[in-house]
Protein backbone atom coordinates (compact mmCIF):
# COMPACT_ATOMS: atom_id res chain seq x y z
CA UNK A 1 -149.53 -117.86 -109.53
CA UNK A 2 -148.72 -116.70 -113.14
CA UNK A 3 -149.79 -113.08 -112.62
CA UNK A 4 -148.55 -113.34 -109.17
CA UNK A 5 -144.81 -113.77 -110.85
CA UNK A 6 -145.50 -110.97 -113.31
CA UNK A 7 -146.12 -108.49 -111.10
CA UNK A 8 -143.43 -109.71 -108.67
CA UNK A 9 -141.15 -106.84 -110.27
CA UNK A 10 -143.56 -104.63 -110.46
CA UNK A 11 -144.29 -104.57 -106.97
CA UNK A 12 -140.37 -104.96 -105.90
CA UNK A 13 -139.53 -101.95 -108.21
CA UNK A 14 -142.87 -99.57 -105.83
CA UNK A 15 -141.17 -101.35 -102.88
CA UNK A 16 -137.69 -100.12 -103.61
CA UNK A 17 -139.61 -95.89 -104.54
CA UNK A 18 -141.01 -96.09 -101.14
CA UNK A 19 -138.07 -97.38 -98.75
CA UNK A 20 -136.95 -94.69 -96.62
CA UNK A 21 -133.27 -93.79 -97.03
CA UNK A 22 -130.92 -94.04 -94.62
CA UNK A 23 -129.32 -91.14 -93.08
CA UNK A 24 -127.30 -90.17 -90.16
CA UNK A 25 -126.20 -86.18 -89.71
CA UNK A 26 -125.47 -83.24 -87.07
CA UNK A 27 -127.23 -84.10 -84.06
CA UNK A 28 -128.96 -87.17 -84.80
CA UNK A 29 -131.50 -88.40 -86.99
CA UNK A 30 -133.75 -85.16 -87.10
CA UNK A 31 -131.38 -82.46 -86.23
CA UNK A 32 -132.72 -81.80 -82.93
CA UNK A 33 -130.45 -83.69 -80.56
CA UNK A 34 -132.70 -86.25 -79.80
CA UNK A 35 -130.55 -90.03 -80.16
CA UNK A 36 -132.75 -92.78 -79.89
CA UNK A 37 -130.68 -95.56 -77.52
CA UNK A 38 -132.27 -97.13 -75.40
CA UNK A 39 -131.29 -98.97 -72.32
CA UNK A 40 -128.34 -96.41 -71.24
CA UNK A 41 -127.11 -96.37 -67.99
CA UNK A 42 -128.83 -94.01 -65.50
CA UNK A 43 -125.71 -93.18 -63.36
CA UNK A 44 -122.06 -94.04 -64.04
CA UNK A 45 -119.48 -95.46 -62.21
CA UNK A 46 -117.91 -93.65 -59.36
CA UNK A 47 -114.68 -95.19 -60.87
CA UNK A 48 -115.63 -93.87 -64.30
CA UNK A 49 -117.07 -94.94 -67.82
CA UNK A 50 -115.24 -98.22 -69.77
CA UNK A 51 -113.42 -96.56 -72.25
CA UNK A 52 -113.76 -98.76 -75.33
CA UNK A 53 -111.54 -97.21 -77.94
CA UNK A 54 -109.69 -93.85 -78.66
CA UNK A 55 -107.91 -92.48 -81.53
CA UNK A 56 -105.30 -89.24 -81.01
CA UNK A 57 -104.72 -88.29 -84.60
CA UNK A 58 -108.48 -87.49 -86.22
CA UNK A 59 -106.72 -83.94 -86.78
CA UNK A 60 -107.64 -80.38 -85.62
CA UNK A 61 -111.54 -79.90 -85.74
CA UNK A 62 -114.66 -79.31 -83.82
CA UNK A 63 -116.98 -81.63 -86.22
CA UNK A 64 -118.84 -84.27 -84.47
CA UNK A 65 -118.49 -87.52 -85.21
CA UNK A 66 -121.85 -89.64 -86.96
CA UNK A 67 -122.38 -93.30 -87.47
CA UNK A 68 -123.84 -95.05 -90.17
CA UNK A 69 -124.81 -99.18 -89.05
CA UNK A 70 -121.12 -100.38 -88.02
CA UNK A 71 -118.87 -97.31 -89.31
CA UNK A 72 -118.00 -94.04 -87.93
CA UNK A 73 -117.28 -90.81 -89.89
CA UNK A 74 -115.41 -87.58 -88.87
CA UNK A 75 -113.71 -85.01 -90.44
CA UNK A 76 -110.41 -83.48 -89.00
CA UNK A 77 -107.50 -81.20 -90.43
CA UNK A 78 -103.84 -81.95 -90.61
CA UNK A 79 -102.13 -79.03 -91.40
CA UNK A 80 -104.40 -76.80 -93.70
CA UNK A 81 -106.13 -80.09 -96.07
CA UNK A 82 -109.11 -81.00 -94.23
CA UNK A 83 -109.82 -85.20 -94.32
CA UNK A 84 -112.62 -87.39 -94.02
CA UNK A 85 -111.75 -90.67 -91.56
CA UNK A 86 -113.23 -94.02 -91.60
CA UNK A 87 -113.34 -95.74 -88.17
CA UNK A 88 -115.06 -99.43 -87.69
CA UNK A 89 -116.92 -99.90 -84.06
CA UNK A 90 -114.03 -100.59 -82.46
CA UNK A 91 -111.79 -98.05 -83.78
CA UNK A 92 -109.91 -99.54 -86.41
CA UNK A 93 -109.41 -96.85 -89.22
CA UNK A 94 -111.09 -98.06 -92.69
CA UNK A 95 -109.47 -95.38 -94.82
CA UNK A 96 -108.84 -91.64 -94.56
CA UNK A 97 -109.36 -89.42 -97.52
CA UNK A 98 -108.70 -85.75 -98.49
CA UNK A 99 -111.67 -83.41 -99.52
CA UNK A 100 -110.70 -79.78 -99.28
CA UNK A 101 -108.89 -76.30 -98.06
CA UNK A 102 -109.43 -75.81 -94.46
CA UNK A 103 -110.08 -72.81 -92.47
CA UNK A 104 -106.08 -71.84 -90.59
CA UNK A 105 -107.20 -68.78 -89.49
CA UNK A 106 -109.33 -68.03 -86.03
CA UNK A 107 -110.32 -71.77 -84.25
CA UNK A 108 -108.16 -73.58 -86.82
CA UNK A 109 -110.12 -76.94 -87.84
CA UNK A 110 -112.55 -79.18 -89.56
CA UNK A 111 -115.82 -77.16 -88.54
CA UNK A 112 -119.19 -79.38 -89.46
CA UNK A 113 -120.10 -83.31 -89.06
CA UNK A 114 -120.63 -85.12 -91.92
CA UNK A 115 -124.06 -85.86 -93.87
CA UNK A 116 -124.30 -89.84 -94.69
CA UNK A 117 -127.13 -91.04 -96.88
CA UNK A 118 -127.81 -94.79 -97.71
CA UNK A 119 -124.17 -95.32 -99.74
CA UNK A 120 -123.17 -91.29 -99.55
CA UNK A 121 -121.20 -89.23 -98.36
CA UNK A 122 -122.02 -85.28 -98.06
CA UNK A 123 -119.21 -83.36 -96.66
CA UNK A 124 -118.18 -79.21 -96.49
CA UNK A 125 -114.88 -77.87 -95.22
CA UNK A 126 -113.79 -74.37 -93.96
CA UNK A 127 -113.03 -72.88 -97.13
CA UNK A 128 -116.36 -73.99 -99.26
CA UNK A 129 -115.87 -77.31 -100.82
CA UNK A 130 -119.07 -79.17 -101.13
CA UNK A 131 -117.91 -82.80 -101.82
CA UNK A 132 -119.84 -85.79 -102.26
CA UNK A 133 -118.17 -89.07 -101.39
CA UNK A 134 -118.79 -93.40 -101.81
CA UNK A 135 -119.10 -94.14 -97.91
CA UNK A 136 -117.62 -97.53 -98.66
CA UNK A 137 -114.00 -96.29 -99.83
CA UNK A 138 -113.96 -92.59 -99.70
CA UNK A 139 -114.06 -92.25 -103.68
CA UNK A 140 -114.92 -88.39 -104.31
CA UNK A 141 -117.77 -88.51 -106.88
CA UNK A 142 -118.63 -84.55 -107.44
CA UNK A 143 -117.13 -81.41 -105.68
CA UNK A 144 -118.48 -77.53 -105.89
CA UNK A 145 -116.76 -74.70 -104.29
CA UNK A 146 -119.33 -72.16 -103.04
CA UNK A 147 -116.81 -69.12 -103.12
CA UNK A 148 -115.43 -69.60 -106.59
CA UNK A 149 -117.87 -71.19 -108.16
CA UNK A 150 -121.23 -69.87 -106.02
CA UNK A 151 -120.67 -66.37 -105.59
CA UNK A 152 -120.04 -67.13 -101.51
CA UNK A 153 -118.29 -64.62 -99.35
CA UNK A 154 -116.67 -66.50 -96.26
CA UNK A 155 -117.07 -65.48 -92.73
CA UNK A 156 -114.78 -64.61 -89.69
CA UNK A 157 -114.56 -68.33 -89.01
CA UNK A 158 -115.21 -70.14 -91.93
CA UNK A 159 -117.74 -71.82 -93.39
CA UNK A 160 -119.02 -74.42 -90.71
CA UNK A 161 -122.66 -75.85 -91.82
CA UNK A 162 -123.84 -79.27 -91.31
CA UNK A 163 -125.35 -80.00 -94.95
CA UNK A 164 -129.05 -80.86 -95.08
CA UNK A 165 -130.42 -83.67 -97.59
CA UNK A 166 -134.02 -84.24 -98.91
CA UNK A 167 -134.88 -86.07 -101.74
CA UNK A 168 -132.55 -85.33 -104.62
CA UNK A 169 -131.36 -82.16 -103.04
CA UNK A 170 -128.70 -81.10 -100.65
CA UNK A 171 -128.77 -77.63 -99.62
CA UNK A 172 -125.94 -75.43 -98.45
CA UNK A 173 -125.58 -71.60 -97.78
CA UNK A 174 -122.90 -70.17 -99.50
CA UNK A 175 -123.74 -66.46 -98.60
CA UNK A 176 -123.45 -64.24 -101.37
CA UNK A 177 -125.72 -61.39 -102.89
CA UNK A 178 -127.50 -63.73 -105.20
CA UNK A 179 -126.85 -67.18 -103.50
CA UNK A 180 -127.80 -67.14 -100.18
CA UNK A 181 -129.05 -70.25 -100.09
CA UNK A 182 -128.71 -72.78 -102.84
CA UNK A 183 -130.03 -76.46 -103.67
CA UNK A 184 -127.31 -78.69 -105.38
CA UNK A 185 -128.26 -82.09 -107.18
CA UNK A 186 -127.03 -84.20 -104.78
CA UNK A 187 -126.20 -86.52 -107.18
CA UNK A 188 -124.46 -84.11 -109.56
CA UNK A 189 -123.78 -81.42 -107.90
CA UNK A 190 -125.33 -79.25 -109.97
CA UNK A 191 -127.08 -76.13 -108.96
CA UNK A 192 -130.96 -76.86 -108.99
CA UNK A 193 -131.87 -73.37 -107.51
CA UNK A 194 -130.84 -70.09 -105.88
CA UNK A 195 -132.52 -67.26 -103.26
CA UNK A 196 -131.15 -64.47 -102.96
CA UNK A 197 -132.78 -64.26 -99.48
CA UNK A 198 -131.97 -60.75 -97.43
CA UNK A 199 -128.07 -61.00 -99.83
CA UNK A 200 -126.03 -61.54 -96.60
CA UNK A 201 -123.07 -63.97 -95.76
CA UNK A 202 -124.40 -66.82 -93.67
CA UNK A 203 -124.18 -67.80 -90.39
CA UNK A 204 -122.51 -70.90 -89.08
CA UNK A 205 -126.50 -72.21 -88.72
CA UNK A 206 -127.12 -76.58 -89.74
CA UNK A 207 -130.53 -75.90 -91.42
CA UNK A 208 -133.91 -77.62 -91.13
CA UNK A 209 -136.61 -78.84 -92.98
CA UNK A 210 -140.53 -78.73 -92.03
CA UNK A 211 -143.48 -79.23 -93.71
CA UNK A 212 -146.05 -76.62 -92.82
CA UNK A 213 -149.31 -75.35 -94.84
CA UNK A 214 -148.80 -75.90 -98.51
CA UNK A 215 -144.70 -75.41 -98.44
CA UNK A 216 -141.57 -77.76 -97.35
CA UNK A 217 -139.64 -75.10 -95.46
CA UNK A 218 -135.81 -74.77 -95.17
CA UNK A 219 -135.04 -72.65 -91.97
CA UNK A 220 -131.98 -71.05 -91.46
CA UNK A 221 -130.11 -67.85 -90.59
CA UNK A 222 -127.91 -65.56 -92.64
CA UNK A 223 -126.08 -63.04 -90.55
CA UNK A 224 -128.77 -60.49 -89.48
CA UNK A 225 -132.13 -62.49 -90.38
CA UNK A 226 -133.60 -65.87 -89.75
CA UNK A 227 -134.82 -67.23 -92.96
CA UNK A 228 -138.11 -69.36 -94.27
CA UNK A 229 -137.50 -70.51 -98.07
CA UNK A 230 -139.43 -73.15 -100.17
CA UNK A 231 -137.56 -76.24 -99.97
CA UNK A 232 -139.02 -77.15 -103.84
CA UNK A 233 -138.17 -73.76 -105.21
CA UNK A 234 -136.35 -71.36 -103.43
CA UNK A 235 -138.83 -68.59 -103.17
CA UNK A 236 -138.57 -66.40 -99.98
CA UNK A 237 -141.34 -67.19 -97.82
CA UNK A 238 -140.53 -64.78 -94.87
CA UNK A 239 -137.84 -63.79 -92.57
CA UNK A 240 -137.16 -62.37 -89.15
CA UNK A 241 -134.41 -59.44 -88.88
CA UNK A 242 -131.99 -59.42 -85.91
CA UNK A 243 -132.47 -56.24 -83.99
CA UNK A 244 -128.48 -56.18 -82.86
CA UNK A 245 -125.85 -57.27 -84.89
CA UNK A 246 -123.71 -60.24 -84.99
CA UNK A 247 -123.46 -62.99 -87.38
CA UNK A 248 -123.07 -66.02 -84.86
CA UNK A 249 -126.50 -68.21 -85.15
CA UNK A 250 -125.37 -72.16 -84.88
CA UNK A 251 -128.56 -73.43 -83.70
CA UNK A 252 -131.13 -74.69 -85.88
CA UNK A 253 -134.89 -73.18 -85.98
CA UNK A 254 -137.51 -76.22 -83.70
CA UNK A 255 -140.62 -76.59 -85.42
CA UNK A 256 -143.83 -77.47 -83.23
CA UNK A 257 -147.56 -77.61 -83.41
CA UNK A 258 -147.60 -74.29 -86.36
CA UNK A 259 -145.08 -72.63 -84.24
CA UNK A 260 -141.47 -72.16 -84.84
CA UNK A 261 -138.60 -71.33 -81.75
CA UNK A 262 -135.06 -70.40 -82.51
CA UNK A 263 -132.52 -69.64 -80.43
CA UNK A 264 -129.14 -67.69 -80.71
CA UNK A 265 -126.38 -66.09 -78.51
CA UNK A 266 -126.80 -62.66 -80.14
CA UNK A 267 -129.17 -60.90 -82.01
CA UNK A 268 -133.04 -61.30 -80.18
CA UNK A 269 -131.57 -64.06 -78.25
CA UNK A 270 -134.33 -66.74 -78.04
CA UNK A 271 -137.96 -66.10 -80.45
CA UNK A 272 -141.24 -67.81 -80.90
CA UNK A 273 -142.90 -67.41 -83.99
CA UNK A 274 -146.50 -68.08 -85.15
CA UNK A 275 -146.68 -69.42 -88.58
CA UNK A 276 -149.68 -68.69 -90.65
CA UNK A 277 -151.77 -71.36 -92.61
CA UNK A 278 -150.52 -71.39 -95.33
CA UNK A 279 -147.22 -70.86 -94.28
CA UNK A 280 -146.09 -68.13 -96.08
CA UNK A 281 -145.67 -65.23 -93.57
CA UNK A 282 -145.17 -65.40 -89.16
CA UNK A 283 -146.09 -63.20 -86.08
CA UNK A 284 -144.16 -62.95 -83.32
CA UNK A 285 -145.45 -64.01 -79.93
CA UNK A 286 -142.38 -63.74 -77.50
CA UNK A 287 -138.86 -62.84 -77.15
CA UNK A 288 -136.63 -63.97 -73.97
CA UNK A 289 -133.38 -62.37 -73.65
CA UNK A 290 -132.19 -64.69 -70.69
CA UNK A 291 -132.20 -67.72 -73.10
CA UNK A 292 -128.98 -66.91 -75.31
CA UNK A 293 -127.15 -70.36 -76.38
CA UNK A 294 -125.16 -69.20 -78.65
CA UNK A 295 -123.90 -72.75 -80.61
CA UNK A 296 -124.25 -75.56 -78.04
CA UNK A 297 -127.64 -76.72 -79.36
CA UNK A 298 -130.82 -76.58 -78.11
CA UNK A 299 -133.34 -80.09 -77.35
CA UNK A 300 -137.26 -79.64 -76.61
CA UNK A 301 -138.16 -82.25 -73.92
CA UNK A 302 -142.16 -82.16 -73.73
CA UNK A 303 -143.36 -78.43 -73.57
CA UNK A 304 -139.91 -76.77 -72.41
CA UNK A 305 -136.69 -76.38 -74.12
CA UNK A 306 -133.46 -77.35 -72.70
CA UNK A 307 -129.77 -75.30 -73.43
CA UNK A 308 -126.99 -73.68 -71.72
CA UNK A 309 -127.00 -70.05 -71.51
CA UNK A 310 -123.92 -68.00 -73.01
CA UNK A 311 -124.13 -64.92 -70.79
CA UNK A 312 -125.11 -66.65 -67.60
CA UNK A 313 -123.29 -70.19 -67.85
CA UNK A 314 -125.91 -72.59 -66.47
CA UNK A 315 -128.17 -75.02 -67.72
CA UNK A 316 -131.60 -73.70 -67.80
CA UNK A 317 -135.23 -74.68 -68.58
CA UNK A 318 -137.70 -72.69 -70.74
CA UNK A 319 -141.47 -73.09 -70.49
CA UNK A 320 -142.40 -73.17 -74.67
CA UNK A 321 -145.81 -71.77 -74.08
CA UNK A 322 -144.52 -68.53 -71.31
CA UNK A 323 -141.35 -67.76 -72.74
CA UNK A 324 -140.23 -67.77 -69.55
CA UNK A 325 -136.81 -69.28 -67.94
CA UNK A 326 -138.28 -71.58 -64.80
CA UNK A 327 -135.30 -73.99 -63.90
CA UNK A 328 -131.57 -72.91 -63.93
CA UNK A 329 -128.91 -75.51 -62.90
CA UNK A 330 -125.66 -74.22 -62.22
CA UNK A 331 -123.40 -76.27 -64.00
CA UNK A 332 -121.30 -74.34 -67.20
CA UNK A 333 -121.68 -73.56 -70.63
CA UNK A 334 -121.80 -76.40 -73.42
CA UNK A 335 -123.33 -78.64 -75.90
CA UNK A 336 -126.44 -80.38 -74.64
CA UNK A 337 -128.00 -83.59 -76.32
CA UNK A 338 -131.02 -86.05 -75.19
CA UNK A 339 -131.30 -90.20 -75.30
CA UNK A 340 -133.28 -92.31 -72.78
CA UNK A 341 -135.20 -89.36 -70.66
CA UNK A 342 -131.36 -88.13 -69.87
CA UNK A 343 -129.71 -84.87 -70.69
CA UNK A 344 -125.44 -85.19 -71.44
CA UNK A 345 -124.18 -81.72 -71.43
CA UNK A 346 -120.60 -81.47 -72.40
CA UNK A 347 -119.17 -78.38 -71.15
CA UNK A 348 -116.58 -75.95 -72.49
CA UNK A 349 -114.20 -76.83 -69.17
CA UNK A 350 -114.04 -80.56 -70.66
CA UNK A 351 -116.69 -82.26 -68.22
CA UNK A 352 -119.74 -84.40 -69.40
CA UNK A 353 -122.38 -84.24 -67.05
CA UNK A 354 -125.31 -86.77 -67.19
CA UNK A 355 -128.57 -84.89 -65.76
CA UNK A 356 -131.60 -86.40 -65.00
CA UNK A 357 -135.00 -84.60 -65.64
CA UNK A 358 -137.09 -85.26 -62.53
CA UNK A 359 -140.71 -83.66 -63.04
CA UNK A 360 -140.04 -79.79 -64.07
CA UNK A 361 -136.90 -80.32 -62.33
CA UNK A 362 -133.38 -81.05 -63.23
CA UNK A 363 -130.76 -82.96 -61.39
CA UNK A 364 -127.01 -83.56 -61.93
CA UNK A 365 -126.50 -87.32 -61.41
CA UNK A 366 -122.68 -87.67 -62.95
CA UNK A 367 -119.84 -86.65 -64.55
CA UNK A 368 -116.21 -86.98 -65.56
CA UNK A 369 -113.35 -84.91 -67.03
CA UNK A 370 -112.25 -85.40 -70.33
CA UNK A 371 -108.39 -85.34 -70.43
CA UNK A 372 -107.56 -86.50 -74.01
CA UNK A 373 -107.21 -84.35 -76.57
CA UNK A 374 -106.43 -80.71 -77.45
CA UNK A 375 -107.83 -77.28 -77.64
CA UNK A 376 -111.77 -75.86 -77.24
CA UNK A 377 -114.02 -78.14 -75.90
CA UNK A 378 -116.88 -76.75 -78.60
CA UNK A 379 -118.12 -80.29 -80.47
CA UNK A 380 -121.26 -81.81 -79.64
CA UNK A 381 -121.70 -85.21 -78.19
CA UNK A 382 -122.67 -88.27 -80.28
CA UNK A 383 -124.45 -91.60 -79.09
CA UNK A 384 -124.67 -94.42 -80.96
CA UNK A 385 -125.33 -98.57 -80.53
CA UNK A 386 -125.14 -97.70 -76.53
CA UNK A 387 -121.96 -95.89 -77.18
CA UNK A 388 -121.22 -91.90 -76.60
CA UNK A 389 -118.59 -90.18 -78.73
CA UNK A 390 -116.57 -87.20 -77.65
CA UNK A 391 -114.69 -85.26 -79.61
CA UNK A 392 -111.59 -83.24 -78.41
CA UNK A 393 -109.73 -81.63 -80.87
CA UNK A 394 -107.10 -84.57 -82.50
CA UNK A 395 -109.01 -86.98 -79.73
CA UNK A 396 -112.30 -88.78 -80.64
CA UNK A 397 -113.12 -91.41 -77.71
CA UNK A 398 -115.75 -93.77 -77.22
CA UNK A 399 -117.35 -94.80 -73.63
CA UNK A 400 -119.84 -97.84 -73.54
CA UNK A 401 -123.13 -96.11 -71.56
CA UNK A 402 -125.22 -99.52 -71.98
CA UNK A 403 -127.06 -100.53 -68.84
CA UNK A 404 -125.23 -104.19 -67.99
């Protein structure tokens, strides 16, 4: 019993190393628009979904919404300060807090969701300030601005990315000749490392972590060239040049089996790459031009992925292995998330459609109009504790989707 007690700290101190952290970010727990609810409802009332709470005055923005246990987090601009609000689960506001300049320009707004870890805070406005914030009260703990103090050169619509965390990093993409990509201590905010990558502004893309080989790989896209850089270091691994121009890649890189898939609305539209090994260099093994989301996210659902197209507004179906489109549902142009074998796609017209996925098939089962709110109907959906989230400009609503 005695050397039971005296390594009683000893074995609460390993406990406490090895405890995963807590995190909730841009389209859900792993980036990839996967939510993990359970129990949702299959088809909704003809009469429509219970509307548990809304809130008109979040401020201009197309940032999601993410939720952390009991407490909500968005970010929203009034006038041209961009804010971080606190909301309880049934919409009560906690506290509200400025961070940062925000983009007035094109699309005025708050542009990315917020990054929560265990008892932080990670949050970026239009204009480049990195802040890092206590999620209890809003207290700002360390800010970095990636233009004037990073070297970053802005884009046509601001910077919009969804910070990524891992270990003692957070990594952000500020876009100039020498600082591409950067990792921050994300307890300091100090800069831990820079690549240069290909030196060019970046491009609106939430980036991703995999593990592949002997590296940790951060994927993302600058404005011509999809990038692979070693999360530990920041040496260049490989990249993957656009063969047309334009700067507008949103979607995060999907990592599967040694292969990696992007998708974008410009540039070579939708890739997949073979990574070697080691992974330190790819091969290409198709191209689809058909498959062209440009920023309403993209979900893999067994061996097909799952997006609007931008070109030809429907909801379509690629096979992973062919490259090839096989199911196209007309239906619009959107954002498109996954929980409980359903697809929500909430579409730039203001409907969310619930779609089932019936073999290879898919299948419209419901919908409804969203009539709150103001402006572009461009943020992605958000469910949490049985509830979906939807954004609308100054409007952030919540409907209860729990089977009764």
């Amino acid at each position: 019993m005695r050397h039971l007690i005296i390594l009683l700290p000893f074995l609460l101190f390993l406990s406490a190393c090895n405890r995963q952290a807590e995190i909730a970010q841009w389209r859900g727990l792993h980036r990839d628009g996967h939510y993990l609810d359970k129990g949702l409802l299959k088809e909704w009332p003809v009469s429509g979904l219970q509307l548990l709470w809304a809130n008109d005055s979040v401020g201009d923005g197309y940032g999601s919404p993410v939720v952390m246990h009991d407490a909500l987090y968005v970010t929203g601009a009034i006038d041209s300060t961009t804010y971080l609000f606190s909301f309880d689960s049934k919409g009560n506001l906690l506290w509200k807090v400025a961070y940062g300049s925000e983009w007035v320009a094109n699309f005025p707004g708050s542009r990315s969701a917020p990054t929560v870890i265990d008892n932080l805070i990670y949050v970026s406005s239009g204009k480049g300030d990195i802040v890092c914030l206590n999620r209890k009260d809003g207290n700002k703990i360390w800010s970095v601005n990636l233009f004037s103090e990073l070297h970053g050169k802005n884009t046509i619509f601001g910077y919009s990315e969804g910070l990524l965390i891992k270990d003692n990093m957070v990594y952000c993409s500020p876009g100039g000749a020498d600082t591409n990509v950067v990792a921050l201590n994300r307890y300091t905010g100090d800069l831990i490392w820079k690549c240069k990558g290909m030196g060019q502004v970046s491009a609106f893309c939430a980036p991703q972590i995999i593990n592949h080989g002997k590296h940790n790989i951060l994927l993302t896209f600058s404005e011509l060239s999809m990038l692979g850089i070693d999360a530990d270091n920041g040496a260049l691994l490989f990249t993957h040049k656009q063969d047309t121009a334009g700067n507008v890649h949103c979607n995060a890189p999907i990592y599967d089996k040694g292969f990696l898939y992007y998708v974008a609305g410009d540039g070579n539209r939708s890739v997949k790459l073979k990574l070697s090994d080691n992974g330190d260099s790819i091969s290409e093994v198709w191209r689809c031009k058909l498959f062209d989301n440009i920023m309403g996210g993209v979900v893999k659902v067994d061996n097909r992925l799952i997006a609007t197209g931008h070109r030809k507004q429907e909801l379509m179906s690629l096979d992973m292995e062919r490259g090839e489109v096989t199911q196209q549902l007309k239906i619009g142009r959107g954002a498109t998330i996954y929980a409980d074998n359903m697809i929500y796609l909430y579409d730039e017209r203001g409907n969310v459609h619930l779609i089932d996925l019936i073999g290879s098939e898919m299948k419209e089962v419901s919908t409804f109009k969203v009539t709150r709110g103001t402006k572009e109907h461009f943020s992605h959906p958000v469910i949490a504790n049985g509830t979906l989230y939807i954004r609308h400009g100054k409007s952030l609503m919540a409907y209860n989707i729990k089977q009764q």
